[in-house]
Protein backbone atom coordinates (compact mmCIF):
# COMPACT_ATOMS: atom_id res chain seq x y z
CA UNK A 1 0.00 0.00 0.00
CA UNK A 2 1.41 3.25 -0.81
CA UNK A 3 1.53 6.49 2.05
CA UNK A 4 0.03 8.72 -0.40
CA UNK A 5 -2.89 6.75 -0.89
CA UNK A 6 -6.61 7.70 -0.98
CA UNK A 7 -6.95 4.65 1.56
CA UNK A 8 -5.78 6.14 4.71
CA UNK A 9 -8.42 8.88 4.65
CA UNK A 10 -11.31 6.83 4.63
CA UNK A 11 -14.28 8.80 5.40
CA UNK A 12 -12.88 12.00 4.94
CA UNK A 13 -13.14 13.93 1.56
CA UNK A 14 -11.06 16.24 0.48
CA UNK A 15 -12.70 17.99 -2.19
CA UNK A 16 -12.96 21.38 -2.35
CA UNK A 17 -16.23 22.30 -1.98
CA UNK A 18 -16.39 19.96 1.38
CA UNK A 19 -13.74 22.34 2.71
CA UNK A 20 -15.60 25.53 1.93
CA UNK A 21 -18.82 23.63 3.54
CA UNK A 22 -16.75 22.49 6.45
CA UNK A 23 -15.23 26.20 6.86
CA UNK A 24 -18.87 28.30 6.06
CA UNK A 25 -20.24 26.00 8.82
CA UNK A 26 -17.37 26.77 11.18
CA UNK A 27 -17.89 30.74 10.61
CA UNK A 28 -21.51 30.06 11.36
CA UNK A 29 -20.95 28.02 14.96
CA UNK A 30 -17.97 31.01 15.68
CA UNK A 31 -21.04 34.09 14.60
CA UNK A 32 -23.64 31.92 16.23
CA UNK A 33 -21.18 31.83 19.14
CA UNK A 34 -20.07 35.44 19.65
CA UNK A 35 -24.06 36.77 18.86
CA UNK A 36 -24.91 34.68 21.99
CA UNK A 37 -22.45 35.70 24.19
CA UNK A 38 -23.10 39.21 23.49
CA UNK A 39 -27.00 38.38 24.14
CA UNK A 40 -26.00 36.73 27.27
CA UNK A 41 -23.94 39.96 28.51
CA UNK A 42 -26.94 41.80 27.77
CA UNK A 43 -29.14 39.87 29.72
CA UNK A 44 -26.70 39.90 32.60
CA UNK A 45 -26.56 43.80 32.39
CA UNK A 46 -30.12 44.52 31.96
CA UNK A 47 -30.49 42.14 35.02
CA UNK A 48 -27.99 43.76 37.54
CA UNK A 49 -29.52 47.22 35.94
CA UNK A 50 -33.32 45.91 37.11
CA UNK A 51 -31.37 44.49 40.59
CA UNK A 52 -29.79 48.29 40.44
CA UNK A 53 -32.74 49.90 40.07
CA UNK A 54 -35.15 47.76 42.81
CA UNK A 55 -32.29 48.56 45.42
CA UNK A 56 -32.71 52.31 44.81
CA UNK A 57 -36.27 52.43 44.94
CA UNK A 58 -36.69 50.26 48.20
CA UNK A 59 -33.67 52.87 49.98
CA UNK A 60 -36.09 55.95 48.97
CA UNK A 61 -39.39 53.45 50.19
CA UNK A 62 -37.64 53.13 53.49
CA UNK A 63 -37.24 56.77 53.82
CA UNK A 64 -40.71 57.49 52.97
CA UNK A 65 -41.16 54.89 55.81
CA UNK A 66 -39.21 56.64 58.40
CA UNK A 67 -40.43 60.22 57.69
CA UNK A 68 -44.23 58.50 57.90
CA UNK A 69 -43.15 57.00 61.15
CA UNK A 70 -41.70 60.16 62.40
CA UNK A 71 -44.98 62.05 61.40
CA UNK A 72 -47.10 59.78 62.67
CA UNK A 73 -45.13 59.97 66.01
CA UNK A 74 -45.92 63.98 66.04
CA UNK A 75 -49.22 63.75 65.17
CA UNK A 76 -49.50 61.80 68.11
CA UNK A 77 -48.44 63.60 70.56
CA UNK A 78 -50.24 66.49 69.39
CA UNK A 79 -52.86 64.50 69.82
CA UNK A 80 -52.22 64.27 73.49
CA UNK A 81 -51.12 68.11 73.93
CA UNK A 82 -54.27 69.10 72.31
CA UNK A 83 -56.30 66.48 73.99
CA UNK A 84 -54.75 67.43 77.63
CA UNK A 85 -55.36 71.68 76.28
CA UNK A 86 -59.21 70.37 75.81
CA UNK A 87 -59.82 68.56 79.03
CA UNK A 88 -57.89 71.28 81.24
CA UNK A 89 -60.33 74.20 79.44
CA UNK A 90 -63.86 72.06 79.52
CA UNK A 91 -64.30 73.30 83.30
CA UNK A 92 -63.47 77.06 82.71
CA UNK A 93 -65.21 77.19 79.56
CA UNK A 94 -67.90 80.34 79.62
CA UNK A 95 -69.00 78.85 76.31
CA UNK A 96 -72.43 77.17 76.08
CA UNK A 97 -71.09 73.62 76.95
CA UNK A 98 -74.26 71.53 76.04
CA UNK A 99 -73.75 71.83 72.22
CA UNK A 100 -70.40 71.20 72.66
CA UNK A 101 -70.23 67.16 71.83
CA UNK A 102 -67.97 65.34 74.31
CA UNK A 103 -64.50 63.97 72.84
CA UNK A 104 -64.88 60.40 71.25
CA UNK A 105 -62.42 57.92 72.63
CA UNK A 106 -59.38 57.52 70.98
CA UNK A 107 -59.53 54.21 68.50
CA UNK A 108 -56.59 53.20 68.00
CA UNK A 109 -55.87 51.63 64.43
CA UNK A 110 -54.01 48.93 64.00
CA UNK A 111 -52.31 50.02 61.07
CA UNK A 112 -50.99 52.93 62.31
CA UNK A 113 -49.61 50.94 65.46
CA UNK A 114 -45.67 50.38 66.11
């Protein structure tokens, strides 16, 4: 058997328009390749972007929160001061007191409880 023969590269053709098949389909998987990966780095940016964005928005929540709180906390005790102002007037008042309808007691909510 010669070296040079056609033998030794059984299943394997070497014509040319195999090669040009062989290398088209090779650009193809390297294109497909490289259109993924930059979809994939997309993904992964638009994801840390949403993950960005979430984190932001639940910082400026929580300081809605807090300022709430502290409002509510005010309100409160205004509550009391005016409450207290009320109750220490009602027996010096000169007013007409009968049309004057007595304070309601204080409900408390539950939602606004801490």
């Amino acid at each position: 058997m010669q070296p040079d023969s056609d033998s030794n590269e059984a299943g394997y053709s070497s014509s040319p328009a195999s090669n040009r098949q062989d290398s088209s389909d090779d650009v193809k998987k390297v294109q497909r390749r490289e259109k993924n990966r930059i979809a994939a780095q997309k993904s992964r940016q638009r994801q840390t972007q949403k993950a960005d964005t979430l984190h932001v928005e639940s910082e400026n929540l929580e300081r809605v929160n807090s300022a709430l709180r502290r409002e509510i906390r005010f309100l409160r005790e205004e509550i009391k001061c005016l409450t207290y102002a009320l109750s220490s007037h009602q027996p010096t008042c000169t007013m007409v007191t009968h049309k004057i309808a007595a304070v309601p007691p204080r409900v408390a909510s539950p939602r606004f409880q801490e």
